[in-house]
N, C-alpha and C. Protein backbone atom coordinates (compact mmCIF):
# COMPACT_ATOMS: atom_id res chain seq x y z
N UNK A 1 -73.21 -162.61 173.86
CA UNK A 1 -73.71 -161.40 173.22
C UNK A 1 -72.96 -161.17 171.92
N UNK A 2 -73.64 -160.61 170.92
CA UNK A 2 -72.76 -160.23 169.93
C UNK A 2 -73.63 -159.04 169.12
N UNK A 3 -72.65 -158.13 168.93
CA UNK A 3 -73.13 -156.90 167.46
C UNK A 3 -72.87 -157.21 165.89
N UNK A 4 -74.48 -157.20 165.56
CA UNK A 4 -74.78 -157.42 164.25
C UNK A 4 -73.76 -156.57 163.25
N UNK A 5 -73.89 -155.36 164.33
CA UNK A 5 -73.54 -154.45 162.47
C UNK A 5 -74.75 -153.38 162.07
N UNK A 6 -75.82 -154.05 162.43
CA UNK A 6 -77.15 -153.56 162.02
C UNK A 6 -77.98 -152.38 162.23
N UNK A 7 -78.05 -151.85 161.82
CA UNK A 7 -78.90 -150.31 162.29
C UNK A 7 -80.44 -150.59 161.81
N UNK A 8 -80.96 -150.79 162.91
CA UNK A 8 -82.76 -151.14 162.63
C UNK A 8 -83.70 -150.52 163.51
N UNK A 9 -84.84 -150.72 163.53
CA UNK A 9 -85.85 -150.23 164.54
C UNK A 9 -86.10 -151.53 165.63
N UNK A 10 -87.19 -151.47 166.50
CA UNK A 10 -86.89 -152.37 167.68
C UNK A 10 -87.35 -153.77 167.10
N UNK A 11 -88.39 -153.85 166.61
CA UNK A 11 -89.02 -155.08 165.64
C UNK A 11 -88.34 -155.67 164.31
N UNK A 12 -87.34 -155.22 163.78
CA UNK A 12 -86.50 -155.15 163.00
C UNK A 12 -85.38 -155.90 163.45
N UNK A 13 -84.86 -155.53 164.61
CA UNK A 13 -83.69 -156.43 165.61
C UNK A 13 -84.36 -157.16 166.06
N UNK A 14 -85.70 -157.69 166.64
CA UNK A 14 -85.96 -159.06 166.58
C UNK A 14 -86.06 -160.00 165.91
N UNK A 15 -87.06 -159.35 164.69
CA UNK A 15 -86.62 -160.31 164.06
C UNK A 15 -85.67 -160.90 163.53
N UNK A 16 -84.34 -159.95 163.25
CA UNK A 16 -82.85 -160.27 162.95
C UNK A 16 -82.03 -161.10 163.89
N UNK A 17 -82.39 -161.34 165.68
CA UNK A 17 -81.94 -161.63 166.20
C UNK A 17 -82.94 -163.18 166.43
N UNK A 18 -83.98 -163.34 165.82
CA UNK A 18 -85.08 -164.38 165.74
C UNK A 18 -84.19 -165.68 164.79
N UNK A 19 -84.25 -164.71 163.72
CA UNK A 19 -83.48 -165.48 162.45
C UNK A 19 -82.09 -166.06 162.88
N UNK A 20 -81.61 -165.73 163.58
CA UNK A 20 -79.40 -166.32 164.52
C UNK A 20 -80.32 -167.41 165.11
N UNK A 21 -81.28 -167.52 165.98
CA UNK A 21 -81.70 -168.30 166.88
C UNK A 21 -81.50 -167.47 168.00
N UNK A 22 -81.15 -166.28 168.56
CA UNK A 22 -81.15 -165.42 169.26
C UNK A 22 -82.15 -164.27 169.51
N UNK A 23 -82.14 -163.59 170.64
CA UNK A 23 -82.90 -162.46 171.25
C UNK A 23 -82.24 -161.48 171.36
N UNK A 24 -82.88 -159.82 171.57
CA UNK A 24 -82.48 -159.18 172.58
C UNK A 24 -81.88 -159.56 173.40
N UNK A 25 -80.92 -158.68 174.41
CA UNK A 25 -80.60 -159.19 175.42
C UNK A 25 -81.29 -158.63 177.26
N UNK A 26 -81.48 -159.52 177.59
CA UNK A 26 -81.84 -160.02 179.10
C UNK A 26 -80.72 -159.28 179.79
N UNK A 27 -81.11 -158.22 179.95
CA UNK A 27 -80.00 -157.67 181.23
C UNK A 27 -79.85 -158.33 182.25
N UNK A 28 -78.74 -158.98 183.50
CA UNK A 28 -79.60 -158.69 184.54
C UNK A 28 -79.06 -158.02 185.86
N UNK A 29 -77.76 -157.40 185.53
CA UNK A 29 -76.94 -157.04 186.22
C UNK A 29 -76.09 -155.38 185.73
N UNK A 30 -75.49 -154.72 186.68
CA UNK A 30 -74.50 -153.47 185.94
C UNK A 30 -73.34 -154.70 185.39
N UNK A 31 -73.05 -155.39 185.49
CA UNK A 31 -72.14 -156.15 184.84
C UNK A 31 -72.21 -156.27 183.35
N UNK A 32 -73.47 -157.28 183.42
CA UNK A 32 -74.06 -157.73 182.01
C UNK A 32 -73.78 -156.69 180.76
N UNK A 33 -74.29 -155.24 181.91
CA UNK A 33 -75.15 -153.80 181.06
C UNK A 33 -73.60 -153.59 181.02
N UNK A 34 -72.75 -153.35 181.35
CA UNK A 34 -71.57 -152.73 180.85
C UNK A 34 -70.89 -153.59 180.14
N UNK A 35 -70.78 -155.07 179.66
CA UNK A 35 -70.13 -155.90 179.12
C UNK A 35 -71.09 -155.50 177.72
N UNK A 36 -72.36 -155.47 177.36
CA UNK A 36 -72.95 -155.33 176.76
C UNK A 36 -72.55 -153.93 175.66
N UNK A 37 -72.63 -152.89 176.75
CA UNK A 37 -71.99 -151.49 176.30
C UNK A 37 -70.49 -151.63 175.51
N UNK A 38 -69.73 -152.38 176.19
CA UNK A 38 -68.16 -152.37 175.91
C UNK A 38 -68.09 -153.36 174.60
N UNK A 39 -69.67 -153.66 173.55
CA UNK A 39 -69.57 -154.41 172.50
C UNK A 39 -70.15 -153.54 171.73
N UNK A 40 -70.66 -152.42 171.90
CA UNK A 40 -71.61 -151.91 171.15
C UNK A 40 -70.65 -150.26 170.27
N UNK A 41 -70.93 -150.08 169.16
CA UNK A 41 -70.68 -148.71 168.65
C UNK A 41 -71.31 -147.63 168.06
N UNK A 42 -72.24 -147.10 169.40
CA UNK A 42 -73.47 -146.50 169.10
C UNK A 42 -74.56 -147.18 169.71
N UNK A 43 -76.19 -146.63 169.37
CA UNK A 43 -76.73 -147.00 169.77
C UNK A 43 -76.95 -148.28 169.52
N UNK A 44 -77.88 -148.72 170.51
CA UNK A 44 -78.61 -150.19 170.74
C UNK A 44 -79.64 -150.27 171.39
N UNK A 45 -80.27 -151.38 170.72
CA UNK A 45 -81.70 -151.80 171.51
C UNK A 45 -81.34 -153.11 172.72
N UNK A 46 -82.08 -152.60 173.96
CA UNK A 46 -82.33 -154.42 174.82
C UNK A 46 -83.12 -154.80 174.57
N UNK A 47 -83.51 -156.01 175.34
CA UNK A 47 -84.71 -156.37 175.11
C UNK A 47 -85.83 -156.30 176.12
N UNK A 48 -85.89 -155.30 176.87
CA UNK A 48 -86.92 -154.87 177.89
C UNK A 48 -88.01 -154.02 176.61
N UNK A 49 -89.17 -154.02 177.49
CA UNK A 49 -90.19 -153.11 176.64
C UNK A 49 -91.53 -152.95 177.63
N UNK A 50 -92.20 -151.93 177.60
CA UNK A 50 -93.17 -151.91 178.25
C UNK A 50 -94.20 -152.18 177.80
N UNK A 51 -95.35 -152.70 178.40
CA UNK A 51 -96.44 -153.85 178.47
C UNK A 51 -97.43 -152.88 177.42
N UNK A 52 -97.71 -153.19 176.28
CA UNK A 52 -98.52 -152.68 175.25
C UNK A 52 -99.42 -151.77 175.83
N UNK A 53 -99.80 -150.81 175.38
CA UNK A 53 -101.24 -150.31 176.13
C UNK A 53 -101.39 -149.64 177.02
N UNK A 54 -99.70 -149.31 178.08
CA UNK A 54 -99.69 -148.78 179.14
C UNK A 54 -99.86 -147.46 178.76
N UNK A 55 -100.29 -146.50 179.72
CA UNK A 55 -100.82 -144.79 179.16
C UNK A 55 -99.80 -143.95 180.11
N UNK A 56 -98.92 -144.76 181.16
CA UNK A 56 -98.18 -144.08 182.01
C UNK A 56 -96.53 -144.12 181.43
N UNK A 57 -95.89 -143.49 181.65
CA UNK A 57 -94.31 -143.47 180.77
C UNK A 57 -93.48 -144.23 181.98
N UNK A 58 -93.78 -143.98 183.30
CA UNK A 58 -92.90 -144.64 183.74
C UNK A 58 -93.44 -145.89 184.33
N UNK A 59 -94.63 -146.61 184.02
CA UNK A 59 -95.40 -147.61 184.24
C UNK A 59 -95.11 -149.32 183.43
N UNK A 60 -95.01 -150.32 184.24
CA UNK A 60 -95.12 -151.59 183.24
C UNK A 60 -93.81 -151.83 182.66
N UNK A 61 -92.67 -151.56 183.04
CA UNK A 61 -91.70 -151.79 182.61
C UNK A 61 -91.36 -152.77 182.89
N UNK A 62 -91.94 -154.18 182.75
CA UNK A 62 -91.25 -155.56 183.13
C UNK A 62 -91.70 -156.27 182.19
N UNK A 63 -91.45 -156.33 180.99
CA UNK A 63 -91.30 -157.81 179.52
C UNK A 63 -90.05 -157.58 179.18
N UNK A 64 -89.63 -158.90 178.85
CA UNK A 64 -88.06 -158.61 178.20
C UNK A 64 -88.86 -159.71 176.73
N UNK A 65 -88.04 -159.69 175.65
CA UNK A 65 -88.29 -159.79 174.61
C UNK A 65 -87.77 -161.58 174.36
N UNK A 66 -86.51 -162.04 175.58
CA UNK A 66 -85.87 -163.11 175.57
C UNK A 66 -87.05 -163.88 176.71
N UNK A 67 -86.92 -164.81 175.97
CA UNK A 67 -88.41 -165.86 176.89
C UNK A 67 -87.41 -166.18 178.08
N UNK A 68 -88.20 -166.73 178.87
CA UNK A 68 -87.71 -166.59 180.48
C UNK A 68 -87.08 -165.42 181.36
N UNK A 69 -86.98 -164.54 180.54
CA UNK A 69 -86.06 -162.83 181.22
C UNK A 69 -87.10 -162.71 182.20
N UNK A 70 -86.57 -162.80 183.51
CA UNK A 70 -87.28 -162.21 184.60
C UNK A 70 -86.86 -161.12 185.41
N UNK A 71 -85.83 -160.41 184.75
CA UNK A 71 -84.59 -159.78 185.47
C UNK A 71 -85.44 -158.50 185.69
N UNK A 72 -85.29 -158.00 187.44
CA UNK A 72 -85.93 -156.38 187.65
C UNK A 72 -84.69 -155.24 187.14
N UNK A 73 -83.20 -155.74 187.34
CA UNK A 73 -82.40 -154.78 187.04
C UNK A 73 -82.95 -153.90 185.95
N UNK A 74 -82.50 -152.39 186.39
CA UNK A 74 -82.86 -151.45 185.27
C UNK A 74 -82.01 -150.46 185.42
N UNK A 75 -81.51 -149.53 185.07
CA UNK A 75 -80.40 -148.28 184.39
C UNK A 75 -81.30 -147.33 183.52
N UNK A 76 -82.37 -146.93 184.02
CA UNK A 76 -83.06 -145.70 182.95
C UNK A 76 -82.24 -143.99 183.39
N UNK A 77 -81.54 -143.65 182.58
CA UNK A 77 -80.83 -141.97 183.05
C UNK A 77 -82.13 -141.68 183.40
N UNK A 78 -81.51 -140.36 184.62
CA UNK A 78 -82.33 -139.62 185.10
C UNK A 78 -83.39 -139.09 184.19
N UNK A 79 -84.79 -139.15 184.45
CA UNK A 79 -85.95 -138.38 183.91
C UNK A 79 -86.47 -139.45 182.95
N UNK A 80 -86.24 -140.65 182.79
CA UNK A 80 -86.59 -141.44 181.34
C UNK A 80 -87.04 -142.90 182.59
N UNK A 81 -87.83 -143.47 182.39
CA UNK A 81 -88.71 -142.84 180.85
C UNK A 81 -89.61 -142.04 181.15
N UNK A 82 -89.77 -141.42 179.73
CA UNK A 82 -90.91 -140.67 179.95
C UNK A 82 -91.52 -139.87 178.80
N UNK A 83 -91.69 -141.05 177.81
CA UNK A 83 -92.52 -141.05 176.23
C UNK A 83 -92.24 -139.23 176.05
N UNK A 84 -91.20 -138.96 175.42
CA UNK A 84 -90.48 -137.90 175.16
C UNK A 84 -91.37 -137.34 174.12
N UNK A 85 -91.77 -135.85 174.08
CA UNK A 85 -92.74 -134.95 172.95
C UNK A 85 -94.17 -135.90 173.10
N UNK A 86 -94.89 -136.50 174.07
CA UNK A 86 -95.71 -137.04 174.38
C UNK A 86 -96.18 -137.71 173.26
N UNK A 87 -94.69 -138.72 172.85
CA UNK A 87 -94.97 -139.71 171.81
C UNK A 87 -94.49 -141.27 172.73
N UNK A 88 -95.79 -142.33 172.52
CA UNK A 88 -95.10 -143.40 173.26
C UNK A 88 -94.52 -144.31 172.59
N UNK A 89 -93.45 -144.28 173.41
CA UNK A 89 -92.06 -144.91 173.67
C UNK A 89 -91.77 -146.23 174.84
N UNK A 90 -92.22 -147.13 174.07
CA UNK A 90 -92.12 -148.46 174.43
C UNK A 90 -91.46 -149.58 174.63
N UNK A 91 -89.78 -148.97 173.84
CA UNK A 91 -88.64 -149.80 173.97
C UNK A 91 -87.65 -149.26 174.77
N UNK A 92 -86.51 -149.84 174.55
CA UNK A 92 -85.27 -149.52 175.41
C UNK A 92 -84.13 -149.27 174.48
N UNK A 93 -83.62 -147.98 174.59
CA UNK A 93 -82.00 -148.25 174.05
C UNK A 93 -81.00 -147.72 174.90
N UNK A 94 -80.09 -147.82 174.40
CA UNK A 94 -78.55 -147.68 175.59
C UNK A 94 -77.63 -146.93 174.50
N UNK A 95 -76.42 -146.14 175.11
CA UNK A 95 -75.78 -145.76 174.65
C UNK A 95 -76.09 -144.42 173.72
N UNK A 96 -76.98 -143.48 174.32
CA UNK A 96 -77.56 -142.22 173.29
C UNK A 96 -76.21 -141.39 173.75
N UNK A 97 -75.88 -141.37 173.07
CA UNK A 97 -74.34 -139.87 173.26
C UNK A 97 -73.58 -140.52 174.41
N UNK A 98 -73.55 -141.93 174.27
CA UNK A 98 -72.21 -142.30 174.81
C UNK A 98 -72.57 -143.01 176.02
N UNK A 99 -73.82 -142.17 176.66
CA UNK A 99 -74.17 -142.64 178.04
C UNK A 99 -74.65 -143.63 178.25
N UNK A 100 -74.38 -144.68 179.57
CA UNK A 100 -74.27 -146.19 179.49
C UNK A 100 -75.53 -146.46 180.08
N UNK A 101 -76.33 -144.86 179.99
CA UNK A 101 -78.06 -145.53 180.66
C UNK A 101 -78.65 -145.56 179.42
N UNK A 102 -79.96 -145.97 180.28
CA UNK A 102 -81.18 -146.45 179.16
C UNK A 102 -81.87 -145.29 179.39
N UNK A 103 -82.57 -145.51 177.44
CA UNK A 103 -83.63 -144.48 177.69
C UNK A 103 -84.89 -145.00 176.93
N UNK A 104 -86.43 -144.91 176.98
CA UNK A 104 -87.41 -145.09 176.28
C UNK A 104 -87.16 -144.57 175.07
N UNK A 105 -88.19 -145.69 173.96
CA UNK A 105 -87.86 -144.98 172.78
C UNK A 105 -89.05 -145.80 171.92
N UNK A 106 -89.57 -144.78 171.00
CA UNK A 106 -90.15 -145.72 169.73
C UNK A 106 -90.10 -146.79 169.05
């Protein structure tokens, strides 16, 4: 794993992480997710995302962005997801005010 530096949107860090020869990252464990956290300063994107098109917030949450990610592990804080101001929210980030869950996001 490693931090860019980069402050981007979710398509923005792929492709930045496209260009290394790298992905998002493939959670697949509280391990992973806290080794992950203990690199990060501020927010971050994974690479989970929900399945284009879905109309439900807490529905379809299984693509990861890294080819072969099959991992079910998930860490969403209480109430998330759940396409917040009934805007959908299709990615994942970690670390909003410190906290080491995930939440949906634009």
């Amino acid at each position: 794993y490693a931090n860019t530096g980069i402050t981007s949107n979710f398509d923005e860090c792929v492709n930045i992480c496209a260009d290394r020869g790298a992905s998002l990252p493939c959670i697949e464990n509280l391990a992973e997710d806290e080794a992950i956290h203990n690199l990060s300063e501020g927010l971050y994107w994974i690479g989970l995302y929900q399945v284009p098109g879905t109309l439900e917030a807490d529905a379809e949450w299984n693509q990861w962005q890294a080819e072969g990610c099959r991992s079910t592990y998930r860490n969403f804080i209480f109430g998330d997801p759940d396409d917040f101001a009934c805007q959908q929210e299709a990615c994942v980030i970690s670390n909003f005010g410190g906290d080491k869950g995930w939440l949906d996001a634009p």
